[in-house]
Protein backbone atom coordinates (compact mmCIF):
# COMPACT_ATOMS: atom_id res chain seq x y z
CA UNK A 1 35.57 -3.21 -42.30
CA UNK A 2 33.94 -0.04 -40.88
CA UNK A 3 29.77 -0.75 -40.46
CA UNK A 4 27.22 2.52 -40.38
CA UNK A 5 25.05 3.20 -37.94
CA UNK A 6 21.48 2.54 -39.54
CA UNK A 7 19.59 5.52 -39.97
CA UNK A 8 15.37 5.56 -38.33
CA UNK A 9 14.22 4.60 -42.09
CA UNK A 10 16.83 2.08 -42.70
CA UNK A 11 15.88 0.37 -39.17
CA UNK A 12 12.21 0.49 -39.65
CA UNK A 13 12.99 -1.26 -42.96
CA UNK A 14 14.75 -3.83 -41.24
CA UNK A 15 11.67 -4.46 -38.99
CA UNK A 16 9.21 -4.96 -41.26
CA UNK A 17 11.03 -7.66 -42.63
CA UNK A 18 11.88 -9.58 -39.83
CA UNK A 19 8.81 -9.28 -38.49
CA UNK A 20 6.80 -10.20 -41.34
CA UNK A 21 9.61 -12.90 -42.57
CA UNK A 22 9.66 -14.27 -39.28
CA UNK A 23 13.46 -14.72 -39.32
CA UNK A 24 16.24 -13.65 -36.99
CA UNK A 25 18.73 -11.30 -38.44
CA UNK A 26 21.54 -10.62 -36.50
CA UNK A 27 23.51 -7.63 -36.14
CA UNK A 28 27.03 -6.42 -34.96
CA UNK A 29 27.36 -4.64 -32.42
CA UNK A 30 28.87 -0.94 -33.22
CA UNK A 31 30.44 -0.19 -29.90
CA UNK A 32 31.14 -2.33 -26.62
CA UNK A 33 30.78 0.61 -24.45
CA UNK A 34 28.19 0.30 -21.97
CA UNK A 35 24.75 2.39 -22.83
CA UNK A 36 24.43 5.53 -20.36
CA UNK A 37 22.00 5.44 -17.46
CA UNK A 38 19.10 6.80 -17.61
CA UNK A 39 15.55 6.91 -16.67
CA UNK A 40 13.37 4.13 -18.29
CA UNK A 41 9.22 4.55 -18.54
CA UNK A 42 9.22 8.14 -17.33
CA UNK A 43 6.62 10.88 -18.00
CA UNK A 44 6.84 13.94 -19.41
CA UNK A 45 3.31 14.69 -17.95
CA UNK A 46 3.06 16.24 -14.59
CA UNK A 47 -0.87 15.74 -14.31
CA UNK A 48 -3.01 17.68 -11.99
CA UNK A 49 -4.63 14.95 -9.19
CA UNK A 50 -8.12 15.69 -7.88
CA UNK A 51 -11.14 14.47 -6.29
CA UNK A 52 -14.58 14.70 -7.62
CA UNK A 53 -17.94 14.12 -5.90
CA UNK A 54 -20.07 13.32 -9.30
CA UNK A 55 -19.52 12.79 -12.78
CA UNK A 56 -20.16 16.34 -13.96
CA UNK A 57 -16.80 17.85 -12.56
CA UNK A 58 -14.80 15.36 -15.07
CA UNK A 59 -13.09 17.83 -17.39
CA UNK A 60 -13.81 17.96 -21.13
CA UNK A 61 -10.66 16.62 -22.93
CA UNK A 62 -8.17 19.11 -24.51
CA UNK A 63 -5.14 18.07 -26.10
CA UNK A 64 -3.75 21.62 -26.55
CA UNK A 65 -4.26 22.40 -22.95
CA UNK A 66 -1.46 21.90 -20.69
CA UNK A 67 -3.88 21.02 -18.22
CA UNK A 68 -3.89 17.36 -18.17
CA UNK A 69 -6.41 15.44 -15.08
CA UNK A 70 -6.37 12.41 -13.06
CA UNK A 71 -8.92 11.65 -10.96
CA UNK A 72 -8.20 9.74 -7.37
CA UNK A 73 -11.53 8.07 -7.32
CA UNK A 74 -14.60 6.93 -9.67
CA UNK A 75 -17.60 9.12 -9.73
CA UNK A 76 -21.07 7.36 -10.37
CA UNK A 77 -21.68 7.24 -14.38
CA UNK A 78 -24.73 4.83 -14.05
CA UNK A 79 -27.15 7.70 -13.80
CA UNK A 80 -26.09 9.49 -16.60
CA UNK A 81 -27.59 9.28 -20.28
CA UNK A 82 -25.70 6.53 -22.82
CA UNK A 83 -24.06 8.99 -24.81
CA UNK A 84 -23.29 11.59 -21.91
CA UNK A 85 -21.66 8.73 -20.17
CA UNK A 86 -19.79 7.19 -22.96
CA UNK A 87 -18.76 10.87 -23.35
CA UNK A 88 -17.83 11.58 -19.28
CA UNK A 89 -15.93 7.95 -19.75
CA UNK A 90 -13.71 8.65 -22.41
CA UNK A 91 -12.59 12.01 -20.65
CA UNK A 92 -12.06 10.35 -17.65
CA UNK A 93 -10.18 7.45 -18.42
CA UNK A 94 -8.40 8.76 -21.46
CA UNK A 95 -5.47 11.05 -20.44
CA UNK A 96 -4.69 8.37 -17.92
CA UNK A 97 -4.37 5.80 -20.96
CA UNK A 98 -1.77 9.05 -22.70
CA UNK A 99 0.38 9.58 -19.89
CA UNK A 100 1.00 5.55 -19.41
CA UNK A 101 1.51 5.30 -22.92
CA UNK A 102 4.13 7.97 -22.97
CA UNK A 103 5.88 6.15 -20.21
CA UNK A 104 6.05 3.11 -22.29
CA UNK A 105 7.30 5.82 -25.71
CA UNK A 106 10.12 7.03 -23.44
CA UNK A 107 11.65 4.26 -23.34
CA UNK A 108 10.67 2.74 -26.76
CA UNK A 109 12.80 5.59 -27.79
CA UNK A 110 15.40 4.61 -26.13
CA UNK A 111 15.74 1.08 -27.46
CA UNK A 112 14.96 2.23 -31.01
CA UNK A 113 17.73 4.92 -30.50
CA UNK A 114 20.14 2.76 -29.66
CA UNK A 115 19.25 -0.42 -31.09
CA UNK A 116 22.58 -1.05 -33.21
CA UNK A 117 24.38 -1.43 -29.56
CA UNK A 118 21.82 -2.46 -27.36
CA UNK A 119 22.04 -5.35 -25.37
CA UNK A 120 21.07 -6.77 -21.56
CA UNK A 121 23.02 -5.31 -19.00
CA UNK A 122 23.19 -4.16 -15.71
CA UNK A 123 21.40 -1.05 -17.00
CA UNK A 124 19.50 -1.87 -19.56
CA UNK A 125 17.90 -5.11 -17.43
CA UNK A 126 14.40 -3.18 -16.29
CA UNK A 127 13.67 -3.11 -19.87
CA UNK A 128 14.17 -6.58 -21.01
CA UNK A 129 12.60 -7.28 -17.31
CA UNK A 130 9.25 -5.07 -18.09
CA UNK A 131 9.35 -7.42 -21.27
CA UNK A 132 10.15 -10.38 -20.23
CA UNK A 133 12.78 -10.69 -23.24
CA UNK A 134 15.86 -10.96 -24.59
CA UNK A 135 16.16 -10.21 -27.37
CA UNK A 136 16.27 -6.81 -28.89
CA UNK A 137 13.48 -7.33 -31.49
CA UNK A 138 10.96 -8.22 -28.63
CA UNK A 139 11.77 -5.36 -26.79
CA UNK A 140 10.49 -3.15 -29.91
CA UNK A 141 7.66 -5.58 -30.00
CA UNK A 142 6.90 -5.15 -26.44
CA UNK A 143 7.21 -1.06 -26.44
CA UNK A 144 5.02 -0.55 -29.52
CA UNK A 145 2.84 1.67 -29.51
CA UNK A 146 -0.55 0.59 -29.24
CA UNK A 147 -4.33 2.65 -30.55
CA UNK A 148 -6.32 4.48 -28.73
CA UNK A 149 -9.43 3.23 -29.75
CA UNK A 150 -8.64 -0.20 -29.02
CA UNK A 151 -7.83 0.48 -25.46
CA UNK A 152 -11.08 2.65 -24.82
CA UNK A 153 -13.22 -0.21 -26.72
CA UNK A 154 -12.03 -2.64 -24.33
CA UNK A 155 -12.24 -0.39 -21.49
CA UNK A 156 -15.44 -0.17 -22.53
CA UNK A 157 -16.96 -3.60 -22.61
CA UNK A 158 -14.97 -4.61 -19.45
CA UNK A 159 -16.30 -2.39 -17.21
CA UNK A 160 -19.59 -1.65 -18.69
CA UNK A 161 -18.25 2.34 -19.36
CA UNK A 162 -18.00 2.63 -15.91
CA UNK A 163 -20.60 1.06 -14.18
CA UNK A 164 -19.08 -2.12 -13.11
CA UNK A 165 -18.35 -3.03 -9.75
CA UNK A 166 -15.07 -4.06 -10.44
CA UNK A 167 -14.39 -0.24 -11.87
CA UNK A 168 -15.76 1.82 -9.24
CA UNK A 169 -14.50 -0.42 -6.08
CA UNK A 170 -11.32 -1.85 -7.91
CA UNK A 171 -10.14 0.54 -10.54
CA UNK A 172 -10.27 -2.86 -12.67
CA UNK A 173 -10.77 -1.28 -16.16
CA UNK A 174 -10.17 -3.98 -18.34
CA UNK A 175 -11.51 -7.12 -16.10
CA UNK A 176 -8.22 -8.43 -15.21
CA UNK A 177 -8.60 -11.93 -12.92
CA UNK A 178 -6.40 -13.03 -10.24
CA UNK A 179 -5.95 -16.03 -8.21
CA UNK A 180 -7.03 -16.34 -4.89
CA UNK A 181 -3.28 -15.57 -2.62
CA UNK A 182 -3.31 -12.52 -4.25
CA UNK A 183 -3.92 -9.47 -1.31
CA UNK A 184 -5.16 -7.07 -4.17
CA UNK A 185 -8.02 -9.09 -5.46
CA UNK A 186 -12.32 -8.78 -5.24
CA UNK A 187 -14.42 -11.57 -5.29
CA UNK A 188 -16.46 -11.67 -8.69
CA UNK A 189 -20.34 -12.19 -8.27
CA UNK A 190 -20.04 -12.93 -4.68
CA UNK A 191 -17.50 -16.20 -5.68
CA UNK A 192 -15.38 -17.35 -3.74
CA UNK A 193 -13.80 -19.65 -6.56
CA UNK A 194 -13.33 -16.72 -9.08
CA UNK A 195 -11.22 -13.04 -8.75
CA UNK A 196 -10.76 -10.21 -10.09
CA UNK A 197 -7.36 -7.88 -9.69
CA UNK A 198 -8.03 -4.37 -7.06
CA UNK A 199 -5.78 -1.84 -8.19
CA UNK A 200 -4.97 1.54 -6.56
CA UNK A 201 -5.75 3.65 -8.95
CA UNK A 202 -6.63 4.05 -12.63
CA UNK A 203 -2.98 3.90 -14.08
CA UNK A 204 -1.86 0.90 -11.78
CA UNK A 205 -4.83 -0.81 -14.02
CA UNK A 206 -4.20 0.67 -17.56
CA UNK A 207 -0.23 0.02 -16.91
CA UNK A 208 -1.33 -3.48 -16.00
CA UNK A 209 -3.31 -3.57 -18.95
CA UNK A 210 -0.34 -2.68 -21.03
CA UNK A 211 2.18 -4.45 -20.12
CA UNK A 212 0.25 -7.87 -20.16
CA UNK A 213 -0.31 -7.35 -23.86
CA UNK A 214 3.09 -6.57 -23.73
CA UNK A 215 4.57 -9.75 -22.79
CA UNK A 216 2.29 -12.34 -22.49
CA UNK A 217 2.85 -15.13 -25.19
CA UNK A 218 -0.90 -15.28 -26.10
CA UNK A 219 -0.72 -11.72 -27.63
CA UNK A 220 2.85 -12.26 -29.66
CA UNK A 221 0.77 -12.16 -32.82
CA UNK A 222 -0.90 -8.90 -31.86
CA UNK A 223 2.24 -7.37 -30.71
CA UNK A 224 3.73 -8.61 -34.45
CA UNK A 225 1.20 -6.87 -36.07
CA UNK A 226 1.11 -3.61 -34.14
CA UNK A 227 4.68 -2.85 -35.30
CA UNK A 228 3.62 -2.89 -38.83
CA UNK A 229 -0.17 -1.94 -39.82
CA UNK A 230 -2.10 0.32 -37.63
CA UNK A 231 -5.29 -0.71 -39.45
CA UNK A 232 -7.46 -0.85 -36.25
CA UNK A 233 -9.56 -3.46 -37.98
CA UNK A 234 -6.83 -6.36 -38.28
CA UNK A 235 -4.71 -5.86 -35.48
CA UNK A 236 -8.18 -6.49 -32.90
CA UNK A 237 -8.67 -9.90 -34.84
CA UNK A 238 -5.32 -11.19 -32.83
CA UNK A 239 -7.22 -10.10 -29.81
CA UNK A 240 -9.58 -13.26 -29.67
CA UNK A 241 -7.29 -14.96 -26.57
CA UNK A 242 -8.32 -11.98 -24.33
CA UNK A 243 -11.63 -13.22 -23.73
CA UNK A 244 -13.96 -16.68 -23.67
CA UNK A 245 -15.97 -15.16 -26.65
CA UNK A 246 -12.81 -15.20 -28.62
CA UNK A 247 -14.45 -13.92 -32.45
CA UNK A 248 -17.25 -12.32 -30.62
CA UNK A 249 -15.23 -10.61 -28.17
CA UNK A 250 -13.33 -9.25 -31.49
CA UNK A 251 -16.76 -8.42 -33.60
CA UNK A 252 -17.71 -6.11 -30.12
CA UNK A 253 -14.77 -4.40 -29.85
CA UNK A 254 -14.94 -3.56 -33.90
CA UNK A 255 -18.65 -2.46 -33.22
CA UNK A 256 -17.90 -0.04 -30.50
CA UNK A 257 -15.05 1.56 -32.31
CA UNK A 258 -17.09 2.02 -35.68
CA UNK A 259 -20.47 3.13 -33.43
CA UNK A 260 -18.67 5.78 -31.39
CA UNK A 261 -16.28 6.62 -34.01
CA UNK A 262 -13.32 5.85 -31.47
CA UNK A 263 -10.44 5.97 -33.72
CA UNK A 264 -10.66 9.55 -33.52
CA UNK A 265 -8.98 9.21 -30.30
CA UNK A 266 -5.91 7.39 -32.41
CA UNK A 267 -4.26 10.78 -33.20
CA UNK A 268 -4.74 12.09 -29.88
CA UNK A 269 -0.88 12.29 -28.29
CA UNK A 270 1.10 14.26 -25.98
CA UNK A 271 2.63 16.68 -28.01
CA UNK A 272 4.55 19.21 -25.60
């Protein structure tokens, strides 16, 4: 018996069924040759890196410019107006957030591309490693793509759009903890019981970010729900295990999307 290669619609199909069903389908494999080698969870992007002194030399945001910045430090946002420095923030942090997330699409391409023969191997490994996984659907799970507005939201509240100590000393966008024997940590509030992760830059932290909503058991039901619905709205309710507040956590991230109109940012990609 000769089995077709699924086509992108007949695969997607096929996702939305397991995924919602909750039952493993299995598949034959179409060929035991060995995937080629190649590059996993690299850019496109070839950002420009510079230094600023102050918060006015962050660069307006533009998505048809092939002019994309990172910045190698955090400029001082506290003096600034609300909406100026909800404005400066988003520019800042934003094409950062892009450029890690089209790491992450390169190689969700890959797996989707080949997902009829895919399977762990001595190439393939660093992706079911980055996942923690082994199994082909989690690896789609894992590499999904994942709104804008959602990130910048929690961005947000976490570092108090760039005010918080954490943020300017740490790079610690999203106010990641750590245990005490880890070297790359800060003290929160002066305790010596309680840290926070120090990063070296602003896309060590988002990547962080990423990848432990990536593969952390306590977001499986977000990462379920991300494959199918991009309704901004339902997939933050399966954030509640990211935070204490659990439903209030979820009812501030809603409220900062709505009041800064965030999901605007959701169609913002790099497109070149």
């Amino acid at each position: 018996m000769q089995i077709k290669p699924m086509s992108s619609g007949d695969l997607k199909n096929e996702l939305i069924i397991f995924f919602k069903s909750q039952l493993m389908l299995f598949y034959f494999f179409l060929s035991s040759l060995p995937l080629y080698s190649q590059t996993f969870f690299e850019s496109k992007i070839d950002p420009i890196l510079i230094d600023i002194d102050n918060a006015s030399e962050i660069q307006n945001l533009n998505s048809d410019s092939l002019k994309w910045y990172l910045y190698s430090q955090v400029p001082d946002l506290s003096k600034l107006t609300p909406d100026n420095r909800k404005k400066k923030f988003i520019n800042f942090i934003l094409p950062a957030i892009l450029i890690e997330k089209e790491k992450i699409k390169t190689a969700y391409d890959y797996v989707f591309d080949n997902f009829n023969k895919i399977n762990p191997n001595e190439i393939t490994q660093p992706l079911f490693d980055y996942c923690n996984c082994i199994d082909k659907y989690e690896l789609l799970l894992c590499l999904s793509d994942q709104p804008n507005s959602i990130i910048i939201a929690q961005a947000a509240i976490e570092s108090g759009w760039g005010t918080s100590r954490f943020f300017k000393q740490g790079y610690n966008l999203f106010g990641v903890h750590t245990t005490k024997n880890d070297s790359n940590k800060m003290a929160a509030n002066d305790s010596q019981l309680i840290y926070v992760k120090k990063y070296n830059s602003i896309s060590e932290s988002i990547s962080h970010y990423l990848r432990t909503l990536a593969r952390v058991d306590a977001y499986h039901e977000f990462r379920e729900q991300r494959v199918v619905s991009n309704d901004v709205k339902k997939l933050i309710s399966y954030l509640t295990n990211y935070s204490e507040r659990r439903e209030l956590y979820v009812e501030d991230i809603l409220e900062i999307i709505e009041y800064n109109q965030l999901c605007r940012y959701d169609t913002i990609s790099f497109h070149k």
